[in-house]
C-alpha atoms as a PDB file:
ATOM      1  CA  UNK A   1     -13.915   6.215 -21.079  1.00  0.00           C
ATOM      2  CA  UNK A   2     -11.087   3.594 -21.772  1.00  0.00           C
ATOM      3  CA  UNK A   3      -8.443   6.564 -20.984  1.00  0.00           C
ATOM      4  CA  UNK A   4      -9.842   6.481 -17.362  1.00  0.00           C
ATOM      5  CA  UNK A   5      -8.739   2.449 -16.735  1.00  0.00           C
ATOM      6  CA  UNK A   6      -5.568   3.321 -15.376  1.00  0.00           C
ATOM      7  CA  UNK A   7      -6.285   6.024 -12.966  1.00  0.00           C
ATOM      8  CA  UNK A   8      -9.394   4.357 -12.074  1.00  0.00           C
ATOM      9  CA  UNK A   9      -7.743   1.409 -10.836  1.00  0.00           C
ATOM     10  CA  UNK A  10      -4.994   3.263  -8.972  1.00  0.00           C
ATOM     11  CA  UNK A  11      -8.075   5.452  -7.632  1.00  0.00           C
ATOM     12  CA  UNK A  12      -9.962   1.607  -6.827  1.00  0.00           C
ATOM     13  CA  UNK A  13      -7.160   0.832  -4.796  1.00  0.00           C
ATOM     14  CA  UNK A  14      -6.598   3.638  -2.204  1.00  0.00           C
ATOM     15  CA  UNK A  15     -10.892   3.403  -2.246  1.00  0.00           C
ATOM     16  CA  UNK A  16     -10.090  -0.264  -0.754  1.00  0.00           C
ATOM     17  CA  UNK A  17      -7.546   0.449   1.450  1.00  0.00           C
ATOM     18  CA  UNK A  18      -7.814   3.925   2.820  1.00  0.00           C
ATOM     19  CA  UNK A  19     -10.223   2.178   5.355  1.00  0.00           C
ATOM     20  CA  UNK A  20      -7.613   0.466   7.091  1.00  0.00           C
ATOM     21  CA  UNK A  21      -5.653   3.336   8.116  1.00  0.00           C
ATOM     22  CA  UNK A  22      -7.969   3.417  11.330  1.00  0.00           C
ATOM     23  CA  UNK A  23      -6.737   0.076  12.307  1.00  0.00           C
ATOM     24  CA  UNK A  24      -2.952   1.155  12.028  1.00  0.00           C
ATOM     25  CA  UNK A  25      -0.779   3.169  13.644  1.00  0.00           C
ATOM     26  CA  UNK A  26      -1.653   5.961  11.339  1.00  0.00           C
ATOM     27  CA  UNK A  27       0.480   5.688   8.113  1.00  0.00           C
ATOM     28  CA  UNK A  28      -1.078   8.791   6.453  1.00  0.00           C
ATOM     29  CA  UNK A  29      -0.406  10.703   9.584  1.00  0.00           C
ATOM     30  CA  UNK A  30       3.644  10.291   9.317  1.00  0.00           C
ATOM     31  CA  UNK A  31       4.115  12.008   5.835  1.00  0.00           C
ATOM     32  CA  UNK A  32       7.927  12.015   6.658  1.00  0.00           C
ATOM     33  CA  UNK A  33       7.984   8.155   7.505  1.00  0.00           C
ATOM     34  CA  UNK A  34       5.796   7.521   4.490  1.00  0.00           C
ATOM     35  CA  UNK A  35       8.009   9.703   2.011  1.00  0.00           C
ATOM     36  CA  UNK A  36      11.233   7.789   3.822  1.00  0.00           C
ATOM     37  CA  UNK A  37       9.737   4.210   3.068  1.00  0.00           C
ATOM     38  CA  UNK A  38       8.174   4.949  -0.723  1.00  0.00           C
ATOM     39  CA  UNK A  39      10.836   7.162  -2.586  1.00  0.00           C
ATOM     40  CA  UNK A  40      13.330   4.662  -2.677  1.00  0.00           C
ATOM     41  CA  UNK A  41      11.415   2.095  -4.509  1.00  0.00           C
ATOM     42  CA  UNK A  42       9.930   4.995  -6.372  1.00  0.00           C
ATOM     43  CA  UNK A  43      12.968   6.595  -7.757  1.00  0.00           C
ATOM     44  CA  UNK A  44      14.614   3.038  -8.808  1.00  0.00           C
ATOM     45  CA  UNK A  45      11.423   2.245 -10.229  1.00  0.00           C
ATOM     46  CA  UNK A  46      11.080   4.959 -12.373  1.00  0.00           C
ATOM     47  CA  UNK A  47      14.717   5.133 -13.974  1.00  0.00           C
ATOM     48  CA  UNK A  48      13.799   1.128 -14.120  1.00  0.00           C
ATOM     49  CA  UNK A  49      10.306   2.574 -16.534  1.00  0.00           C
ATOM     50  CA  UNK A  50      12.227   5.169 -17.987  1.00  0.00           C
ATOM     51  CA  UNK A  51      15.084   2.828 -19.546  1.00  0.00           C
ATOM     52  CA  UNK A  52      12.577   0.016 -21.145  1.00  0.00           C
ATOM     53  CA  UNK A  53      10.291   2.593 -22.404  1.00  0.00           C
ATOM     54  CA  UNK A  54      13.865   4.393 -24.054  1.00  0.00           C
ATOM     55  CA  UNK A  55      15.203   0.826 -25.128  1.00  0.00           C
ATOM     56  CA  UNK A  56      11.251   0.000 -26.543  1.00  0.00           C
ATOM     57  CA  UNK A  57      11.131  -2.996 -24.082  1.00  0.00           C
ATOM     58  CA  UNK A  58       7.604  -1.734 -23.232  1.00  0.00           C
ATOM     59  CA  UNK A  59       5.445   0.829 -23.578  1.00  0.00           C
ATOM     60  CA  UNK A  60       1.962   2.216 -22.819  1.00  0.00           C
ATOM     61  CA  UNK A  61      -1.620   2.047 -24.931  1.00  0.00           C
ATOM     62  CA  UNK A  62      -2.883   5.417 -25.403  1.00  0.00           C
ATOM     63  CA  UNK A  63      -6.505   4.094 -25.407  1.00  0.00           C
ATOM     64  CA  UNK A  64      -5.948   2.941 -21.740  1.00  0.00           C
ATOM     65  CA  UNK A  65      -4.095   6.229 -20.332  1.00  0.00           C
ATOM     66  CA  UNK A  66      -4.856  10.007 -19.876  1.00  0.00           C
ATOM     67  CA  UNK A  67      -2.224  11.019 -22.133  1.00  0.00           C
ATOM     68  CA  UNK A  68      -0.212  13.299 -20.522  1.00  0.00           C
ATOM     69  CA  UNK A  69       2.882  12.004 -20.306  1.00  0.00           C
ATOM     70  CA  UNK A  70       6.244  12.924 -18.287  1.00  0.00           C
ATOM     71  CA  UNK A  71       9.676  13.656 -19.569  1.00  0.00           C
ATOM     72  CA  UNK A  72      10.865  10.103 -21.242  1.00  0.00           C
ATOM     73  CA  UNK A  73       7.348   9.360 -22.397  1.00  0.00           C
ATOM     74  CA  UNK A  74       6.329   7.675 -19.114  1.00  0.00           C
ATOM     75  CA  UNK A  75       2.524   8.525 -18.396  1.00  0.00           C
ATOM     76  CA  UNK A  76       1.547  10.506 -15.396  1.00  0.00           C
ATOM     77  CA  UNK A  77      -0.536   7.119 -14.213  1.00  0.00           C
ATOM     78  CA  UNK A  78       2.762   5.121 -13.978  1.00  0.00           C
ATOM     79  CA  UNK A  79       4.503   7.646 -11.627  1.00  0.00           C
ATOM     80  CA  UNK A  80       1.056   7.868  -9.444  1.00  0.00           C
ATOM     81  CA  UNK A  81       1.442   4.037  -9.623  1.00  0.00           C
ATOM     82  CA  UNK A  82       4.730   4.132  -7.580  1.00  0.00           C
ATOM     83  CA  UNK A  83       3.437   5.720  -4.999  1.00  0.00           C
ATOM     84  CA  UNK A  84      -0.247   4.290  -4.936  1.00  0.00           C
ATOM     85  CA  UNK A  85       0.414   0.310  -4.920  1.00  0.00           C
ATOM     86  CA  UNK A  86       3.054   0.244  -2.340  1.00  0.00           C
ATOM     87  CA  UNK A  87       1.132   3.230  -0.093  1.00  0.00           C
ATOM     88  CA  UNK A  88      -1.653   0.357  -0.595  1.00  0.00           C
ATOM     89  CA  UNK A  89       0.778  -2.461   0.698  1.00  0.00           C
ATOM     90  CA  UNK A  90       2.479  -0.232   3.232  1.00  0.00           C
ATOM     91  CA  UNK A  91      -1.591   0.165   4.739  1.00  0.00           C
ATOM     92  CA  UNK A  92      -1.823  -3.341   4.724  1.00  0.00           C
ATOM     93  CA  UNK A  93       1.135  -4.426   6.254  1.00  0.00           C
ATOM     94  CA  UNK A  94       0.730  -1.977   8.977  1.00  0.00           C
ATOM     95  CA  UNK A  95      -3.086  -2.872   9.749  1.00  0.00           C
ATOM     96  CA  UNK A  96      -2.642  -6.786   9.833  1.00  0.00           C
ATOM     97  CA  UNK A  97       0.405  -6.266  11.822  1.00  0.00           C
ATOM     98  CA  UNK A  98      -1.779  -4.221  14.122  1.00  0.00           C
ATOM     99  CA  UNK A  99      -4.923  -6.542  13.895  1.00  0.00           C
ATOM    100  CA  UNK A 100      -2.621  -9.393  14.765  1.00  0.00           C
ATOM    101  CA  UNK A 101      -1.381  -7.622  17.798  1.00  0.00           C
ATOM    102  CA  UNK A 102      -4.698  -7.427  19.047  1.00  0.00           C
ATOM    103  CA  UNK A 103      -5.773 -11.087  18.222  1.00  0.00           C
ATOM    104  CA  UNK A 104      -2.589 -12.003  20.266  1.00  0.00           C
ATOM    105  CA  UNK A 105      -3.487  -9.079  23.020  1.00  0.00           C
ATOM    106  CA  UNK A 106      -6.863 -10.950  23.699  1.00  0.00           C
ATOM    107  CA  UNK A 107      -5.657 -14.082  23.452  1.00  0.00           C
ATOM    108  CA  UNK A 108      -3.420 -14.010  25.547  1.00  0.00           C
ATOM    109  CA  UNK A 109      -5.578 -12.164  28.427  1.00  0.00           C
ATOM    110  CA  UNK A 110      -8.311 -15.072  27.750  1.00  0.00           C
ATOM    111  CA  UNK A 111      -5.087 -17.636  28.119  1.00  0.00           C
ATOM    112  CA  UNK A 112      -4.519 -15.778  31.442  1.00  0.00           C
ATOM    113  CA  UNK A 113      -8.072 -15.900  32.448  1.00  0.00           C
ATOM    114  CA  UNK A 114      -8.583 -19.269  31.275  1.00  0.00           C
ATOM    115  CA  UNK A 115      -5.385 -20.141  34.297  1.00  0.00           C
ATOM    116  CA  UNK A 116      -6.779 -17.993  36.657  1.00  0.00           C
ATOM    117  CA  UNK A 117      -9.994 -19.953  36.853  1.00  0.00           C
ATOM    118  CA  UNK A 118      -7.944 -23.256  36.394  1.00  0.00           C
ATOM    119  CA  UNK A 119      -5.982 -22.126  39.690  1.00  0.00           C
ATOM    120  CA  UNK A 120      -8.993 -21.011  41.572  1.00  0.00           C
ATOM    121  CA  UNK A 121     -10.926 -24.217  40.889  1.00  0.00           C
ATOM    122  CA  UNK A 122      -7.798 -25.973  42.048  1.00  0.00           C
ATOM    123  CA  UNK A 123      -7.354 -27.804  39.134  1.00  0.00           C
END
């Protein structure tokens, strides 16, 4: 079972935050803008992996991983964990941006309301 912890995790967090793609403007919806905004962190990231695990600055437990790995020894659950963690950040970015909105959306109409009733109490 200990080969699972990796995948498991990275499967834990889209579980967490796949919910808040109904609050946002729909990130799963815009493949294209999603590609545009991962790959570049993705494809540093990975020549990043691929040189420490080549220079043997780190590495990866077998017990802990599925074991397939990619060309330059990096596992599969690495690469899925460039596109996974920030997907999971780029979620919630976009749905407390959008829950903010709101909070200042009703706000502000309660602020307005508030002066309404201030100006038709005469006060």
């Amino acid at each position: 079972m200990d080969h699972w912890h990796y995948l498991l995790v990275l499967l834990g967090c889209l579980a967490v935050t796949a919910p808040l793609e109904f609050l946002g403007p729909g990130v799963y919806r815009r493949p294209r803008v999603l590609l545009g905004a991962l790959w570049p962190a993705a494809a540093l990231f990975v020549v990043w992996d691929l040189v420490a695990i080549a220079a043997d600055v780190w590495g990866y437990n077998d017990r802990y991983v599925l074991g397939f790995r990619l060309p330059g020894e990096m596992p599969l659950e690495e690469l899925l964990f460039f596109a996974v963690v920030p997907l999971c950040g780029l979620l919630t970015y976009v749905a407390v941006g959008t829950l903010l909105g709101m909070g200042r959306r009703w706000f502000g109409n309660a602020e307005k309301s508030v002066g309404d009733a201030r100006k038709a109490a005469g006060r």
